[in-house]
C-alpha atoms as a PDB file:
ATOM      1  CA  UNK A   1     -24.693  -8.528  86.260  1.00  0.00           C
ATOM      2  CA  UNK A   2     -24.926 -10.856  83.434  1.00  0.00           C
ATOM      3  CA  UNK A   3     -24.924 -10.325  80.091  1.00  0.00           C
ATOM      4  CA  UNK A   4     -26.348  -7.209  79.702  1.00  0.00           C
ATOM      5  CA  UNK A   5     -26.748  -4.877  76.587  1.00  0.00           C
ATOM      6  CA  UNK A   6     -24.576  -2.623  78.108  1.00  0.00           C
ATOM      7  CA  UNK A   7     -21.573  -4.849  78.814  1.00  0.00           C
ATOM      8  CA  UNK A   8     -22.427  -5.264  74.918  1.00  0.00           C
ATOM      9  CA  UNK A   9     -21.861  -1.873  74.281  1.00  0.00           C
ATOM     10  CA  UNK A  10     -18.638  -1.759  76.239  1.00  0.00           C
ATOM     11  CA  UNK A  11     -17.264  -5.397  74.302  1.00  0.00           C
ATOM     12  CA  UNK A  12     -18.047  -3.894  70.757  1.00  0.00           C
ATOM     13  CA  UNK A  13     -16.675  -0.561  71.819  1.00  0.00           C
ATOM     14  CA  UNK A  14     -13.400  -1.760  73.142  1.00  0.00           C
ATOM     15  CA  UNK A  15     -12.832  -3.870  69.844  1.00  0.00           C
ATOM     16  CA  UNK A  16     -13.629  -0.479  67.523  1.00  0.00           C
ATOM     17  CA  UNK A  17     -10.925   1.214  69.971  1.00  0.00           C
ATOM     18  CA  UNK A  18      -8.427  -1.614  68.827  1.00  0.00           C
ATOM     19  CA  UNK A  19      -8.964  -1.628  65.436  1.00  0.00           C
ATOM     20  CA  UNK A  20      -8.807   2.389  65.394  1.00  0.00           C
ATOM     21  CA  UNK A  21      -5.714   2.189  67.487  1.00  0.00           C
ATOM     22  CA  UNK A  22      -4.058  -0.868  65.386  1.00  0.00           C
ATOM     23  CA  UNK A  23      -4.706   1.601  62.579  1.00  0.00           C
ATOM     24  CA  UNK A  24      -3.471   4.923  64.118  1.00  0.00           C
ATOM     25  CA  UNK A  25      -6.513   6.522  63.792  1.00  0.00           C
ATOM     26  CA  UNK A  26      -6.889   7.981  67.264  1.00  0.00           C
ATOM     27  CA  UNK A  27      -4.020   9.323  69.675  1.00  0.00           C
ATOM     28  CA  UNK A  28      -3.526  12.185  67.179  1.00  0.00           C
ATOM     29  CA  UNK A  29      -1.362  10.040  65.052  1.00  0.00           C
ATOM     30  CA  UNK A  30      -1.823  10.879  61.090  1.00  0.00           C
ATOM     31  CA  UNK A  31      -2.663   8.053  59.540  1.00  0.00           C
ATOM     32  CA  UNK A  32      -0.614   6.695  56.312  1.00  0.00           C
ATOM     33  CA  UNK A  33      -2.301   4.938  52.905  1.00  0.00           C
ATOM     34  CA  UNK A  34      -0.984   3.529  49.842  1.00  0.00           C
ATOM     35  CA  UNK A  35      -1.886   4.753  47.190  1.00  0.00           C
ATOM     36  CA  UNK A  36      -2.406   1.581  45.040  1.00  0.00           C
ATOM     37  CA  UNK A  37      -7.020   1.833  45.209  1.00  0.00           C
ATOM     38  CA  UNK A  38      -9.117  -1.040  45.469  1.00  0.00           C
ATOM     39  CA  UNK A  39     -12.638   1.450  42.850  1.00  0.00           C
ATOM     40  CA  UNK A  40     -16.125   0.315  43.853  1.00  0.00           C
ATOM     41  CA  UNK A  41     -19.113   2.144  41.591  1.00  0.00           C
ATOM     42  CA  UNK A  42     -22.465   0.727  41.941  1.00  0.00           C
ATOM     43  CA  UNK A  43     -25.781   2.183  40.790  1.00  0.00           C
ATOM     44  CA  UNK A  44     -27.808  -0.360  43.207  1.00  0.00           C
ATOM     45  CA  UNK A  45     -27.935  -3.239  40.710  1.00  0.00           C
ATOM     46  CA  UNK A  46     -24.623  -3.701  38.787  1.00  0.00           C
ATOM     47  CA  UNK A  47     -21.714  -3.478  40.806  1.00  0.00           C
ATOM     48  CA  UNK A  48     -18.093  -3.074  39.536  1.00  0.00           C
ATOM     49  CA  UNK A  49     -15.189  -3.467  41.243  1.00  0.00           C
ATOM     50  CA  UNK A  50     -11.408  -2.870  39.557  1.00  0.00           C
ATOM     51  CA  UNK A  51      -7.898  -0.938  40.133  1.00  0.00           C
ATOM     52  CA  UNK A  52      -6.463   2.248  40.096  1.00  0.00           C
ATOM     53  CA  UNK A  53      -3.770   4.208  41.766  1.00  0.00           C
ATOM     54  CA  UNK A  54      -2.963   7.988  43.328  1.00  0.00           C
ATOM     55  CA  UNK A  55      -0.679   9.995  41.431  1.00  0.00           C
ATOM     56  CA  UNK A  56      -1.815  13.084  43.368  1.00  0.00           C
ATOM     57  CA  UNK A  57      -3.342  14.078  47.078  1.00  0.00           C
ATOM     58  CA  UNK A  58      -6.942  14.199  44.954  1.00  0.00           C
ATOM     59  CA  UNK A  59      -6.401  11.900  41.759  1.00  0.00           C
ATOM     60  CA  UNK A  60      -6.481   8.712  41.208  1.00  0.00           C
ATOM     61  CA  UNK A  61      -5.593   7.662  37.521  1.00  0.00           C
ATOM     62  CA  UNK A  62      -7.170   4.147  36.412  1.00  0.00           C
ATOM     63  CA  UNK A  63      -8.259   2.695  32.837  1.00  0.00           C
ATOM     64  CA  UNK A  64     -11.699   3.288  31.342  1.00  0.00           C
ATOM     65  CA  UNK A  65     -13.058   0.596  29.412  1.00  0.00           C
ATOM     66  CA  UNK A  66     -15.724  -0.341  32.329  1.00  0.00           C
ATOM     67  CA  UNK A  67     -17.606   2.578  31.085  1.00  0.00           C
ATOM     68  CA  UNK A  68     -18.511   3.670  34.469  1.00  0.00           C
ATOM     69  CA  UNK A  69     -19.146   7.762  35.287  1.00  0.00           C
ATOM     70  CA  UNK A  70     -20.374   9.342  38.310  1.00  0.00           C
ATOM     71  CA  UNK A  71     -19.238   8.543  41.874  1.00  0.00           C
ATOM     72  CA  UNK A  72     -16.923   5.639  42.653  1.00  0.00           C
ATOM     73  CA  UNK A  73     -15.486   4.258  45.982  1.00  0.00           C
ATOM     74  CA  UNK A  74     -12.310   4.380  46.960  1.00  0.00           C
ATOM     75  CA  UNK A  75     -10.203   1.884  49.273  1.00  0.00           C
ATOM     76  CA  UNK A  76      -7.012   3.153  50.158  1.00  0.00           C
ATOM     77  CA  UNK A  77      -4.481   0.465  52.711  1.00  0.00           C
ATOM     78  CA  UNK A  78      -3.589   1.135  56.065  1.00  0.00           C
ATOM     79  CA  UNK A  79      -1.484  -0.413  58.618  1.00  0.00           C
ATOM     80  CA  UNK A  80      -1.840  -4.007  59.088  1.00  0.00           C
ATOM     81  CA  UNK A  81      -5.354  -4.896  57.090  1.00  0.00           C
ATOM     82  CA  UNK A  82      -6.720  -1.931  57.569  1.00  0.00           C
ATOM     83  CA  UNK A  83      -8.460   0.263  54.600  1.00  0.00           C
ATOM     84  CA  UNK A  84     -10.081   3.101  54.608  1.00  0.00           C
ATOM     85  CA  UNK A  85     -12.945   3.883  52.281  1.00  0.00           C
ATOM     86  CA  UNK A  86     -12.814   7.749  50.768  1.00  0.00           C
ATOM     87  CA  UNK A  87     -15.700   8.679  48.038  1.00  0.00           C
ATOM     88  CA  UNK A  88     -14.535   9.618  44.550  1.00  0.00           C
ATOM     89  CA  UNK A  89     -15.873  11.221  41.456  1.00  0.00           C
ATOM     90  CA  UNK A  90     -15.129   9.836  37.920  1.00  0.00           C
ATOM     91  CA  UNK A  91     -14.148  13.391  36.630  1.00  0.00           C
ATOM     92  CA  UNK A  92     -12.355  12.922  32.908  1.00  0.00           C
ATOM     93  CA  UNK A  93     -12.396   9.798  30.653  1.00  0.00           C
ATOM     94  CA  UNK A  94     -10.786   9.107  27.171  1.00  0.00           C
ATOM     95  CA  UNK A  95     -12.320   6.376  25.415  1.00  0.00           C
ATOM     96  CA  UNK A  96      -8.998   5.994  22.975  1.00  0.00           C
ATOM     97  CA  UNK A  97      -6.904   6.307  25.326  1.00  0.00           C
ATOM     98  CA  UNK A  98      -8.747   3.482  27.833  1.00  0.00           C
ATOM     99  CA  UNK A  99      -8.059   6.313  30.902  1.00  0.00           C
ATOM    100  CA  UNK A 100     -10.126   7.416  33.551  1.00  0.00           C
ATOM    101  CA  UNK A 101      -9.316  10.083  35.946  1.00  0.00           C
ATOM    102  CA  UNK A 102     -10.924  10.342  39.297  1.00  0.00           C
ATOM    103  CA  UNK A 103     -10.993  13.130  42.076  1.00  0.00           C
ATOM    104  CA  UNK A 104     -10.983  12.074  45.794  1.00  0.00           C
ATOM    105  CA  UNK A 105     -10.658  14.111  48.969  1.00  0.00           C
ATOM    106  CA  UNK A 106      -8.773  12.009  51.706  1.00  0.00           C
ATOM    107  CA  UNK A 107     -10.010  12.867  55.107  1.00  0.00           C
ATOM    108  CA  UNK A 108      -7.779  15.483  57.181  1.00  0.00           C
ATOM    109  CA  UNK A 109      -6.461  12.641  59.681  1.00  0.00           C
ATOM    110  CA  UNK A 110      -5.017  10.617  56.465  1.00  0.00           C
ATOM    111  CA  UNK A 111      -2.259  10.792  53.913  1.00  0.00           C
ATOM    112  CA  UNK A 112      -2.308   9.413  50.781  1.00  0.00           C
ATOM    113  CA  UNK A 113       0.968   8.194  49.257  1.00  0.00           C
ATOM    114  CA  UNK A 114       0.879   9.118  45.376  1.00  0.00           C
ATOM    115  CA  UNK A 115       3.095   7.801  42.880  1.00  0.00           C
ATOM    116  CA  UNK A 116       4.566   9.467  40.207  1.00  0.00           C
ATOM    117  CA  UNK A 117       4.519   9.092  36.365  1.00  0.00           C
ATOM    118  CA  UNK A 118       8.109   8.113  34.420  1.00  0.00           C
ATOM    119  CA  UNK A 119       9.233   5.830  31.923  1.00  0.00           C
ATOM    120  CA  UNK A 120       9.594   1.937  32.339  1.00  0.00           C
ATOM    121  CA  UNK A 121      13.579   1.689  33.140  1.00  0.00           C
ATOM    122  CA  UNK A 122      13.383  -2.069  34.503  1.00  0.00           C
ATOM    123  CA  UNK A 123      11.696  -4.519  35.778  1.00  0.00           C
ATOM    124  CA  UNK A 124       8.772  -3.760  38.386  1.00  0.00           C
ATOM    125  CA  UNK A 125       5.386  -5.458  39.658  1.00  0.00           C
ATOM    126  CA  UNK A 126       1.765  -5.074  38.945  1.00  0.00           C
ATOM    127  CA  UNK A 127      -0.098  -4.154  41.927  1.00  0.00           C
ATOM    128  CA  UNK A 128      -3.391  -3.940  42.182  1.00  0.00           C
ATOM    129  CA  UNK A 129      -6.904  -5.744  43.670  1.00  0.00           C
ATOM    130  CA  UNK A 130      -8.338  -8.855  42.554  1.00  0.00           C
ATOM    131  CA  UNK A 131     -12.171 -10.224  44.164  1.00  0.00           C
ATOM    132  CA  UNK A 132     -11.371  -8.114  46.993  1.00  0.00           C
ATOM    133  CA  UNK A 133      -7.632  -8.913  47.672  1.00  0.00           C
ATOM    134  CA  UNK A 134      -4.746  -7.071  47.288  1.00  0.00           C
ATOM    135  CA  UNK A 135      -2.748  -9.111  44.953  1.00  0.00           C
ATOM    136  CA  UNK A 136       1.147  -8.449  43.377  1.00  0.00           C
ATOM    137  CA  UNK A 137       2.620  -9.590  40.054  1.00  0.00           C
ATOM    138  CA  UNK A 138       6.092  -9.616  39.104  1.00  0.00           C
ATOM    139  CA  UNK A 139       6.652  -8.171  35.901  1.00  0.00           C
ATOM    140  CA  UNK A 140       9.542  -8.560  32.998  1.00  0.00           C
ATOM    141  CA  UNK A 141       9.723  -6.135  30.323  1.00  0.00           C
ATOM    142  CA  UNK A 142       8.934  -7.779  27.354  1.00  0.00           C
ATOM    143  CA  UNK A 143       8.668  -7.069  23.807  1.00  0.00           C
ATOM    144  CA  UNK A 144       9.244  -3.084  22.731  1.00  0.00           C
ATOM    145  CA  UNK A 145       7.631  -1.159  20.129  1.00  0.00           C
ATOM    146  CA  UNK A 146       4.009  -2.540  20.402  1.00  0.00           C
ATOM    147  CA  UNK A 147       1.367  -0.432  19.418  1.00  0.00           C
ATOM    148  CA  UNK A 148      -2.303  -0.782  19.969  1.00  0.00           C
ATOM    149  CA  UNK A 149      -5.066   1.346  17.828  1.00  0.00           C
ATOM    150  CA  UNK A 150      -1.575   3.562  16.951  1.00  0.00           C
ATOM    151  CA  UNK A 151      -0.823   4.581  20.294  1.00  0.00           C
ATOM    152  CA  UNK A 152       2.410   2.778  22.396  1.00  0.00           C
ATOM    153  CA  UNK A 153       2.197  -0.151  24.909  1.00  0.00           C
ATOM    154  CA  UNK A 154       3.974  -1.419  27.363  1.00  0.00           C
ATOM    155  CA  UNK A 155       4.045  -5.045  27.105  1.00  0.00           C
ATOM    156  CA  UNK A 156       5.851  -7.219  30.394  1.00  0.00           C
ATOM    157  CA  UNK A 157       5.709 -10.514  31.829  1.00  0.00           C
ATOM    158  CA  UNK A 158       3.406 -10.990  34.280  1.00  0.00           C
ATOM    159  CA  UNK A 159       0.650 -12.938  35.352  1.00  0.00           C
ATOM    160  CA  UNK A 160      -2.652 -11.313  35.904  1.00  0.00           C
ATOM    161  CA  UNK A 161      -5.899 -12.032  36.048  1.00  0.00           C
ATOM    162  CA  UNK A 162      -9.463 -10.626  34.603  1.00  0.00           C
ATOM    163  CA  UNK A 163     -10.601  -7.850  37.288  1.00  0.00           C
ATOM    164  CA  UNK A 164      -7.336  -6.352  37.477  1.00  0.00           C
ATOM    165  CA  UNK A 165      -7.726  -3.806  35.127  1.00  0.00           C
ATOM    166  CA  UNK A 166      -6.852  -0.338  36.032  1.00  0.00           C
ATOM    167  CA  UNK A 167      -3.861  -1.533  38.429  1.00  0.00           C
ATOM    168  CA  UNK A 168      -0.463   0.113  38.273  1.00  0.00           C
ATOM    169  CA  UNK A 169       2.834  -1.058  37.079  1.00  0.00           C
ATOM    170  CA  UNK A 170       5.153  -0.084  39.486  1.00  0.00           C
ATOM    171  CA  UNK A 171       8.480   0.450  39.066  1.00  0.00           C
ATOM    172  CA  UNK A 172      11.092   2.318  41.309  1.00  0.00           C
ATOM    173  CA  UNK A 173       8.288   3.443  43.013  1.00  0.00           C
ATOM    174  CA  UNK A 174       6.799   5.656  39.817  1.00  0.00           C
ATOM    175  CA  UNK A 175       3.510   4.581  37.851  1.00  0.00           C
ATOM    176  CA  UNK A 176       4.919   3.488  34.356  1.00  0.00           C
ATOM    177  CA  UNK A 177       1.847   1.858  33.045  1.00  0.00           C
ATOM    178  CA  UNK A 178      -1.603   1.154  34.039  1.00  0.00           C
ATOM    179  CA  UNK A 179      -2.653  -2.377  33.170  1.00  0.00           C
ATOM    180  CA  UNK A 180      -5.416  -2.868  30.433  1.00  0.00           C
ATOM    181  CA  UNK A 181      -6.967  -6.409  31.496  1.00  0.00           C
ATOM    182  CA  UNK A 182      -5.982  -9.273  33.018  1.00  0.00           C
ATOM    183  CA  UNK A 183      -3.677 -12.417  30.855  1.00  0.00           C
ATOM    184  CA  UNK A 184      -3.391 -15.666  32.429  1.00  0.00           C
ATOM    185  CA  UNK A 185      -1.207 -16.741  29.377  1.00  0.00           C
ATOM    186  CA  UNK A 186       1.609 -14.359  31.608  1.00  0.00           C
ATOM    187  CA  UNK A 187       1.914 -11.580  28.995  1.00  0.00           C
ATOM    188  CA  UNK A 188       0.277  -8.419  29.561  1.00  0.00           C
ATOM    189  CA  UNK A 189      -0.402  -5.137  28.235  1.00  0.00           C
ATOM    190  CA  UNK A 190      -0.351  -1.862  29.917  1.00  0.00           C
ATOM    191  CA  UNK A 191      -1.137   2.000  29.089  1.00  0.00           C
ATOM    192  CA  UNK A 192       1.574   3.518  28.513  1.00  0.00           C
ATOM    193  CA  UNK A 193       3.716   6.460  30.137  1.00  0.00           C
ATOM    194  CA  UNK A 194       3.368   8.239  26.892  1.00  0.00           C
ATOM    195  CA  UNK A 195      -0.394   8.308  26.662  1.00  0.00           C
ATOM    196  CA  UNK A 196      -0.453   8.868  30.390  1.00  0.00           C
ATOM    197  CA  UNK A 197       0.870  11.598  29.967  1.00  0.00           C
ATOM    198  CA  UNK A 198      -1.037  13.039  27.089  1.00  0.00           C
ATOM    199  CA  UNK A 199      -4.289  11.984  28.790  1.00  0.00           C
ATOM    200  CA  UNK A 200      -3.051  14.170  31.692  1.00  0.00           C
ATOM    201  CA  UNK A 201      -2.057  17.333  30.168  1.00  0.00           C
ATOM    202  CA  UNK A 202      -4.220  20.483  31.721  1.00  0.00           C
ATOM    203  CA  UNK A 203      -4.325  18.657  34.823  1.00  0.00           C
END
C-alpha cells in the first residue's frame, strides 16, 4: 500500500494510545499527580516560568515576587515522564509576604496529591523545577531565628539555583517553607510556615 497518509494516521495514533496508556489515562484508570507544579504565565511576549506546589485539590501556594497576575499554567507529574498541563488563575498575592496563591481545577480523570502545611521538624529537600526539569535539593536546617523585613525565615542548606523560586521545602511529606530564590553559595532562604499560614487565613 505504501506509505500512505492513512497508515500515518494509524502510526501517530498508536503512539498517542501508548503514551495515554503508559500514563493511565484511558482504561478507566484515575490518573495520579504530584503535587510539586512546574507555573508557566505568558502574555505572548515575556514568558515566566517558576515553582509552586498543591496544598489543596484547587490551590497551589507559590512565592510572588515575579509580579505576575492573571492566568498561569500549571504542570502537574504523572507516571513515568508524563505531565499534565491544568490552567490556573493567580487569585491572592501579598507583596510582604512574597506569596502567591493560585486556583486550579484538575480534570475529573486526575488526582492531585496536596501537601500539607507544618513546622520544619528536620531535615527535608527542596523540590521544585528548574529550565524545564524537575530538579531535588537536599536540605539541612541551618541557622534559627532569621528574620527578613520582620517576618521569620527558614534558612537550610541546600543548593539551588535562580528559577527555582516558588518551590517547596518538603519535609515528612508537609510544605514547611516555600523557597524565595535560588543560592548557589548552598544556603537558602525560604517563606516560612508562620507567614504561610498568616497569608492563608480566610482560605
Amino acid at each position: 500500500m505504501g506509505d500512505t497518509p492513512y497508515l500515518k494516521f494509524l502510526f501517530r495514533l498508536y503512539w498517542v494510545v501508548v503514551a495515554l496508556a503508559h500514563a493511565n489515562i484511558i482504561f478507566g484508570q484515575e490518573v495520579s499527580l504530584d503535587g510539586v507544579a512546574r507555573l508557566t504565565w505568558t502574555d505572548g511576549k515575556e514568558s515566566v516560568e517558576w515553582s509552586g506546589v498543591a496544598i489543596s485539590e484547587d490551590r497551589v501556594l507559590t512565592c510572588e515576587h515575579h509580579n505576575k497576575t492573571g492566568d498561569v499554567r500549571i504542570e502537574f507529574a504523572a507516571k513515568g515522564k508524563a505531565r499534565v498541563s491544568v490552567p490556573g488563575r493567580i487569585i491572592k498575592v501579598n507583596d510582604s509576604m512574597d506569596l502567591s496563591l493560585i486556583s486550579y481545577e484538575a480534570p475529573g480523570w486526575a488526582s492531585v496529591r496536596f501537601y500539607g502545611i507544618d513546622d520544619i521538624k528536620a531535615n527535608g529537600e527542596i523540590r521544585g523545577y528548574l529550565r524545564g526539569s524537575a530538579v531535588v535539593s537536599r536540605a539541612v536546617r541551618g541557622r534559627e531565628g532569621i528574620t527578613f523585613g520582620g517576618r521569620p525565615m527558614v534558612e537550610v542548606l541546600a543548593v539551588t539555583e535562580s528559577g527555582m523560586s516558588g518551590s517547596p521545602l518538603l519535609i515528612e511529606g508537609s510544605v514547611c517553607g516555600i523557597l524565595l530564590g535560588g543560592a548557589d553559595d548552598g544556603v537558602s532562604h525560604c517563606v516560612s510556615p508562620v507567614t504561610i499560614r498568616e497569608f492563608l487565613k480566610g482560605e
